[in-house]
N, C-alpha and C. Protein backbone atom coordinates (compact mmCIF):
# COMPACT_ATOMS: atom_id res chain seq x y z
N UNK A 1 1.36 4.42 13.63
CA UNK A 1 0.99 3.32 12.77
C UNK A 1 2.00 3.27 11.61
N UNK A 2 2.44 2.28 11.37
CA UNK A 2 3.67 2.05 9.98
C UNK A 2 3.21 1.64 9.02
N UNK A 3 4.06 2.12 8.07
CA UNK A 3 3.41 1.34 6.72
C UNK A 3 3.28 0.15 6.43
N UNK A 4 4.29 -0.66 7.19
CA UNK A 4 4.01 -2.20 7.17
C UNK A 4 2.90 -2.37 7.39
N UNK A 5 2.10 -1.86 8.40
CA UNK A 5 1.20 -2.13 9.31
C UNK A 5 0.04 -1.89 8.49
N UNK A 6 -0.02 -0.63 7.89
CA UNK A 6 -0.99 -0.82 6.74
C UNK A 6 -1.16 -1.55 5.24
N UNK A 7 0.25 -1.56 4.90
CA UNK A 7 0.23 -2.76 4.07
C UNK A 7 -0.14 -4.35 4.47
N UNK A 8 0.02 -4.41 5.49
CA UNK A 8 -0.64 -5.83 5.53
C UNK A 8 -1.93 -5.56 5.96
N UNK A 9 -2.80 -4.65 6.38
CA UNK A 9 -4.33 -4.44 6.40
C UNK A 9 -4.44 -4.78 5.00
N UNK A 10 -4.41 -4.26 4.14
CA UNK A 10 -4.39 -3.96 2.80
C UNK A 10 -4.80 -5.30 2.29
N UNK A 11 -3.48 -5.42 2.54
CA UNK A 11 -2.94 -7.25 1.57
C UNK A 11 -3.99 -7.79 2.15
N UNK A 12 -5.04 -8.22 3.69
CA UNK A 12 -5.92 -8.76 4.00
C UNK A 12 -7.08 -8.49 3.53
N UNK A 13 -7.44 -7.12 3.53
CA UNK A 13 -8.44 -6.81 2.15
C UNK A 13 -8.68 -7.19 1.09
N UNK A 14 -7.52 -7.74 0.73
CA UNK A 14 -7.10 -8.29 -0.65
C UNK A 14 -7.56 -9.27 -0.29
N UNK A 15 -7.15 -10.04 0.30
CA UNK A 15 -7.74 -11.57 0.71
C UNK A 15 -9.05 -11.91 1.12
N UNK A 16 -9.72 -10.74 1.46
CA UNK A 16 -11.46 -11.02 1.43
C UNK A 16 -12.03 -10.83 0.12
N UNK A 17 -11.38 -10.18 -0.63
CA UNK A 17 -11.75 -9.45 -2.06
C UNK A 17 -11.73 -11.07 -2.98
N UNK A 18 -10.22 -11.70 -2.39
CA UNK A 18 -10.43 -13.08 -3.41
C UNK A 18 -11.33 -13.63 -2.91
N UNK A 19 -11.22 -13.95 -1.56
CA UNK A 19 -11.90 -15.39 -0.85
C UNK A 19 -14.03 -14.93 -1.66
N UNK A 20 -14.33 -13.82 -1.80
CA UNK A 20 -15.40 -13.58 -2.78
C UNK A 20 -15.63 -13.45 -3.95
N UNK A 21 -14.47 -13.22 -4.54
CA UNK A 21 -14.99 -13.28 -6.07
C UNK A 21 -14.74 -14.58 -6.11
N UNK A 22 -13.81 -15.95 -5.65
CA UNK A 22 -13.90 -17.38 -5.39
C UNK A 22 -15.55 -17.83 -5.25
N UNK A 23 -15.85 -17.52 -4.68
CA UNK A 23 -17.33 -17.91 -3.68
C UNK A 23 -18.65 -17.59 -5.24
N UNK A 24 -17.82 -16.36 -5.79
CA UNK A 24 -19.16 -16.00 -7.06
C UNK A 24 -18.79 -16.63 -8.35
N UNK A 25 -16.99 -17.29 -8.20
CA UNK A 25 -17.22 -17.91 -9.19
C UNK A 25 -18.08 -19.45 -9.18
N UNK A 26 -17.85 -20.20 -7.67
CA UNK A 26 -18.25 -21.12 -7.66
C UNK A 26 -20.07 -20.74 -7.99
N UNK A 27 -20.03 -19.93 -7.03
CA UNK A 27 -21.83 -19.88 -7.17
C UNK A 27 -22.77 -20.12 -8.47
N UNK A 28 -21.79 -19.72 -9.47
CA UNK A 28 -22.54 -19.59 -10.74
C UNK A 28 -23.02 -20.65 -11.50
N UNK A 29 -21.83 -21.88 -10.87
CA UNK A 29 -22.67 -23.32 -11.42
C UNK A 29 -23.79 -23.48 -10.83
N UNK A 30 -24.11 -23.24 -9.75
CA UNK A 30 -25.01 -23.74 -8.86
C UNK A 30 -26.77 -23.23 -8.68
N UNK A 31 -26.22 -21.51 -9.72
CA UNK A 31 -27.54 -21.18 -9.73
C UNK A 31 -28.04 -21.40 -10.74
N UNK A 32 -29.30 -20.60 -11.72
CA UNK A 32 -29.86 -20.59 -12.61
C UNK A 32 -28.97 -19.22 -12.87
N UNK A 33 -28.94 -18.53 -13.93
CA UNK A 33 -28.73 -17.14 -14.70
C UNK A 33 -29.33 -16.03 -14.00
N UNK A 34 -30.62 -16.32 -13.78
CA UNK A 34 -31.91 -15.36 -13.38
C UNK A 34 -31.79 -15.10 -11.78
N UNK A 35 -31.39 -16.19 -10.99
CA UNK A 35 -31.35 -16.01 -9.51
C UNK A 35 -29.91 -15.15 -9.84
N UNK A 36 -28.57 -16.27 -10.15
CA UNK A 36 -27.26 -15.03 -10.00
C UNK A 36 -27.26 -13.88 -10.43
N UNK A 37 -27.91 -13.34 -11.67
CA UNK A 37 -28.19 -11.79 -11.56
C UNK A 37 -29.07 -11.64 -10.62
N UNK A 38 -29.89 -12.14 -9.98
CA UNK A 38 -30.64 -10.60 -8.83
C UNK A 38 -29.45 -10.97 -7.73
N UNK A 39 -29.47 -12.07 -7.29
CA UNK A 39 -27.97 -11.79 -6.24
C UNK A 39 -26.83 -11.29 -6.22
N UNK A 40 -26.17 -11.04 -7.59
CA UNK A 40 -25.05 -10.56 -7.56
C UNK A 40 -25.63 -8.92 -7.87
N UNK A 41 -26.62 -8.45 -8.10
CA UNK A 41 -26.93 -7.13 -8.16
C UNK A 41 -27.55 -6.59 -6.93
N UNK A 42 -27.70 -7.14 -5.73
CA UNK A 42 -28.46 -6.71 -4.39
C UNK A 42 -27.40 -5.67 -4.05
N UNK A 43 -28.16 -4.56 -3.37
CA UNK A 43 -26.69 -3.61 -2.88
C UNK A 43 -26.71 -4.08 -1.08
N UNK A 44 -27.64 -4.56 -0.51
CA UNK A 44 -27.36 -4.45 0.39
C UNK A 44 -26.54 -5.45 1.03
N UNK A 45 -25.98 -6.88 -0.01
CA UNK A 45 -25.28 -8.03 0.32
C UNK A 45 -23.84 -7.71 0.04
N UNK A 46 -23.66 -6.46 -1.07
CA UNK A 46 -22.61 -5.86 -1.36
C UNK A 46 -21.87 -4.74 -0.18
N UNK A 47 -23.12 -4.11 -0.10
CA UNK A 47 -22.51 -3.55 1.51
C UNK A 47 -22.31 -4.38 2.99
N UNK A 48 -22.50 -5.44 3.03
CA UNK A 48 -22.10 -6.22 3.97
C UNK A 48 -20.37 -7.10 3.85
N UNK A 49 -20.66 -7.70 2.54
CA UNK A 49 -19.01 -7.80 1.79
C UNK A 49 -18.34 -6.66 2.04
N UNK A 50 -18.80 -5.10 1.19
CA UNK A 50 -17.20 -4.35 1.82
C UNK A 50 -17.84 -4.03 3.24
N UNK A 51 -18.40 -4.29 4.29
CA UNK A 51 -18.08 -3.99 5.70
C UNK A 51 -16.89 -5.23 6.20
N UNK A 52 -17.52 -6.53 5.58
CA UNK A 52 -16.43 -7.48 6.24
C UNK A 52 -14.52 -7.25 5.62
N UNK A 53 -14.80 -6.25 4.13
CA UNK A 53 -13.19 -6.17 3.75
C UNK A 53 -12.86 -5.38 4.56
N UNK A 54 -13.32 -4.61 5.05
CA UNK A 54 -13.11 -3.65 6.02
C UNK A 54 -12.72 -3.89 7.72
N UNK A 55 -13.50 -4.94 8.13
CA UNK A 55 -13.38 -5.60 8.78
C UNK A 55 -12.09 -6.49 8.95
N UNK A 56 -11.70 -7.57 8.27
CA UNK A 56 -10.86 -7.96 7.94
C UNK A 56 -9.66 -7.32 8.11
N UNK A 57 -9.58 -6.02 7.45
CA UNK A 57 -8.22 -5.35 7.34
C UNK A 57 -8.19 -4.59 8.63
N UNK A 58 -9.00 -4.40 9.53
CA UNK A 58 -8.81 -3.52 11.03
C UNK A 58 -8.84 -4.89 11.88
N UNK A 59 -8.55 -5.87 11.58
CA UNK A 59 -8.58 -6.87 12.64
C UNK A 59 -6.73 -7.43 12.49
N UNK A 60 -6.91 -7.34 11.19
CA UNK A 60 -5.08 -7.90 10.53
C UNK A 60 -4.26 -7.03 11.07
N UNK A 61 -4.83 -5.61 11.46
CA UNK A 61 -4.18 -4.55 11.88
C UNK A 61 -4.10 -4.66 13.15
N UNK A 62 -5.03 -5.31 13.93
CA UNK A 62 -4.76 -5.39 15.20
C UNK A 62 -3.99 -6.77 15.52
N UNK A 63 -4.10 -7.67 14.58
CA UNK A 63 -3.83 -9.28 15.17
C UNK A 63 -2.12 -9.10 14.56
N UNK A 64 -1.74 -8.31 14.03
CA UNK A 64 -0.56 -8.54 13.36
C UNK A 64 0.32 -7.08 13.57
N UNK A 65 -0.31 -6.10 15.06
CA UNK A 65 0.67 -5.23 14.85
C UNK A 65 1.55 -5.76 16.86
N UNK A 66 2.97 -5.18 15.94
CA UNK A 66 3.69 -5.48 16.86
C UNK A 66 4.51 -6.65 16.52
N UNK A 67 4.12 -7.69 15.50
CA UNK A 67 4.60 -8.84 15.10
C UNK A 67 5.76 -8.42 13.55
N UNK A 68 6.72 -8.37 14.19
CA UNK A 68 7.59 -7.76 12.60
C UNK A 68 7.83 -8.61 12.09
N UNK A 69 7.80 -10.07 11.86
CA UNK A 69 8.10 -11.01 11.01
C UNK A 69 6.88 -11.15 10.28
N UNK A 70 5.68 -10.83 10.31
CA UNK A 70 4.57 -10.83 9.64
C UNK A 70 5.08 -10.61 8.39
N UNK A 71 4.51 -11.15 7.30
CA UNK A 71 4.46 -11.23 5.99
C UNK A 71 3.32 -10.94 4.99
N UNK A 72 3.37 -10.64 3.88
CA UNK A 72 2.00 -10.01 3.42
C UNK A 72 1.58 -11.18 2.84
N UNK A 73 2.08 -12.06 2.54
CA UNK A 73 1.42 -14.25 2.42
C UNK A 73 0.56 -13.72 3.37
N UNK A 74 1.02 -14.21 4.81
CA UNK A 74 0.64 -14.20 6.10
C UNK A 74 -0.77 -13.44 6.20
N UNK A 75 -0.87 -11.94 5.83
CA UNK A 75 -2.07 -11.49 5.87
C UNK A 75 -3.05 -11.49 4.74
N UNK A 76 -2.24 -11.93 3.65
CA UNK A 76 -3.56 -12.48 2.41
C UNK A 76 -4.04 -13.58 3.07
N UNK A 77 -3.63 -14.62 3.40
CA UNK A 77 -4.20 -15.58 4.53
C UNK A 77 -5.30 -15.56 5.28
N UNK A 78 -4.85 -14.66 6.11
CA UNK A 78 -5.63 -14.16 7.03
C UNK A 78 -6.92 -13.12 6.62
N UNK A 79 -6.95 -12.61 5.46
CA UNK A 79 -8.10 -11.99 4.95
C UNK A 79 -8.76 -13.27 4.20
N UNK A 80 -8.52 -14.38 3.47
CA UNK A 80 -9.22 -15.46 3.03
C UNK A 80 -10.00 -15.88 4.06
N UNK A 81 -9.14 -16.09 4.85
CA UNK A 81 -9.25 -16.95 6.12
C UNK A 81 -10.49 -16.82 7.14
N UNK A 82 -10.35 -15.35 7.15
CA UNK A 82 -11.77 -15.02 8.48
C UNK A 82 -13.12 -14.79 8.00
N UNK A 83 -13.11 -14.58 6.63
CA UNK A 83 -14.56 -14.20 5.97
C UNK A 83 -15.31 -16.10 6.04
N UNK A 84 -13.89 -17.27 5.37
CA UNK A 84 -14.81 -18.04 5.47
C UNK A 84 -15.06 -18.79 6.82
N UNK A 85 -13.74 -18.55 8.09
CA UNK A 85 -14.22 -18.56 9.67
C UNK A 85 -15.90 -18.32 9.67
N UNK A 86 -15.99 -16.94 9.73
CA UNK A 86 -17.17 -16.52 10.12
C UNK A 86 -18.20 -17.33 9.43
N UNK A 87 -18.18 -17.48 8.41
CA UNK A 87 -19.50 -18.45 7.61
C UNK A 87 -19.90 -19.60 8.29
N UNK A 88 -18.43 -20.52 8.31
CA UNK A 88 -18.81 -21.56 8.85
C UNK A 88 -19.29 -21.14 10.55
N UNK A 89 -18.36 -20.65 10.81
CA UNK A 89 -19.66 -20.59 12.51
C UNK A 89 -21.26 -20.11 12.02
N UNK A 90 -21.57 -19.24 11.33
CA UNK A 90 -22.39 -18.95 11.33
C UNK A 90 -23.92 -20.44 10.83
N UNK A 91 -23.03 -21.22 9.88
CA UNK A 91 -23.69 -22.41 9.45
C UNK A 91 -24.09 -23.26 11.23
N UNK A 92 -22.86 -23.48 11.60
CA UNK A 92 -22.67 -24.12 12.50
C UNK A 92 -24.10 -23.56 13.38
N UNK A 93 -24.03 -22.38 13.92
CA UNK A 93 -24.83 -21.76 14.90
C UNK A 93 -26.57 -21.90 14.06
N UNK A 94 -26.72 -21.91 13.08
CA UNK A 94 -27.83 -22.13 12.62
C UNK A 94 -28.48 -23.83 11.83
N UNK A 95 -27.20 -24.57 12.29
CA UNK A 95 -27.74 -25.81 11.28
C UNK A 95 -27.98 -26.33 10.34
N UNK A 96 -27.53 -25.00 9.00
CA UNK A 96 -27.75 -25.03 7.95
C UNK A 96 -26.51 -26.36 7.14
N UNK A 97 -25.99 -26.47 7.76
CA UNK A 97 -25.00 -27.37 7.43
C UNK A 97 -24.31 -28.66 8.22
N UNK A 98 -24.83 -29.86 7.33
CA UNK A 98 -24.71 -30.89 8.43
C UNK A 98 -23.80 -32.02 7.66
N UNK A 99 -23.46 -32.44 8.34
CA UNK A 99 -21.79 -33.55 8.33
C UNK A 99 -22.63 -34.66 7.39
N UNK A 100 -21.69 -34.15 5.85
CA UNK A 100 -22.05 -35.10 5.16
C UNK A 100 -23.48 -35.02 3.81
N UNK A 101 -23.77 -34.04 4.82
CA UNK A 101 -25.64 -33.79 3.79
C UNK A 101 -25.05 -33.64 2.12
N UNK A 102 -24.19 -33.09 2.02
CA UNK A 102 -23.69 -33.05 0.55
C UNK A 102 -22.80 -33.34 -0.68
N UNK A 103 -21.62 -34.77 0.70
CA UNK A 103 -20.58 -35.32 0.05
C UNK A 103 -20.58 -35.09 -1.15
N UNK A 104 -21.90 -36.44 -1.36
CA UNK A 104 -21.88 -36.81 -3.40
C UNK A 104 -21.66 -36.06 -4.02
N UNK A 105 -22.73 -35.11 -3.56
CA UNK A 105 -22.53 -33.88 -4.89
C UNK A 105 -21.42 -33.13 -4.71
N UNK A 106 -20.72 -33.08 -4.05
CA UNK A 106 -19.68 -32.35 -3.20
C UNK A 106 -18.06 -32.45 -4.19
N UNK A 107 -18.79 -34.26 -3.93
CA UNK A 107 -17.28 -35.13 -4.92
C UNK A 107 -18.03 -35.45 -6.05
N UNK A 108 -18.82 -35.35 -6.64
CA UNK A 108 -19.40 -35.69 -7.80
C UNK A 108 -19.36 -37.18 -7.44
N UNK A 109 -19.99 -37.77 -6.69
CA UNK A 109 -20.40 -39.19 -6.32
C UNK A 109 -21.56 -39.72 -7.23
N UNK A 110 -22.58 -39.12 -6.51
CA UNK A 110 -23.91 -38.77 -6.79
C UNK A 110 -24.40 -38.54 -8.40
């Protein structure tokens, strides 16, 4: 295993690390004070986040070894990238999210 190879795990770690603290900055308009502290203090939503940084960076390691032009852009990318993949399938597979239900408020229409 090379150090490239772990530096760009890394750098994708990095990129799940933003693509969530993104996600908690948005969240905070959206809640009350009282809900975002008990959510941002749950440990067990925190241990699911670092399983997916973790995740993330053994997948960058596999999707990006062997590829020497890879770049560490390339795998910050790719750590943004798959945490919010997975969400949206996961919306998708449950329905929680439907084409349009939230434009207005989305674009400040509404």
């Amino acid at each position: 295993m090379s150090n490239q190879l772990l530096l760009l795990a890394a750098t994708a770690g990095l990129g799940a690390v933003l693509q969530e603290f993104l996600y908690w900055y948005n969240l905070r308009h959206r809640l009350d004070e009282a809900e975002y502290r008990k959510l941002i203090r749950s440990p067990g939503y925190w241990m699911v986040v670092a399983l997916w940084i973790i995740i993330a960076a053994v997948l960058a390691m596999l999707y990006f070894e062997g590829r020497l032009e890879a770049t560490k852009w390339d795998a910050l990318l790719f750590g943004v990238g798959l945490p919010l993949f997975i969400k949206q399938l996961g919306k998708a597979q449950t329905g929680t999210d439907t084409l349009g239900s939230g434009a207005a408020s989305y674009f400040r229409l509404g």
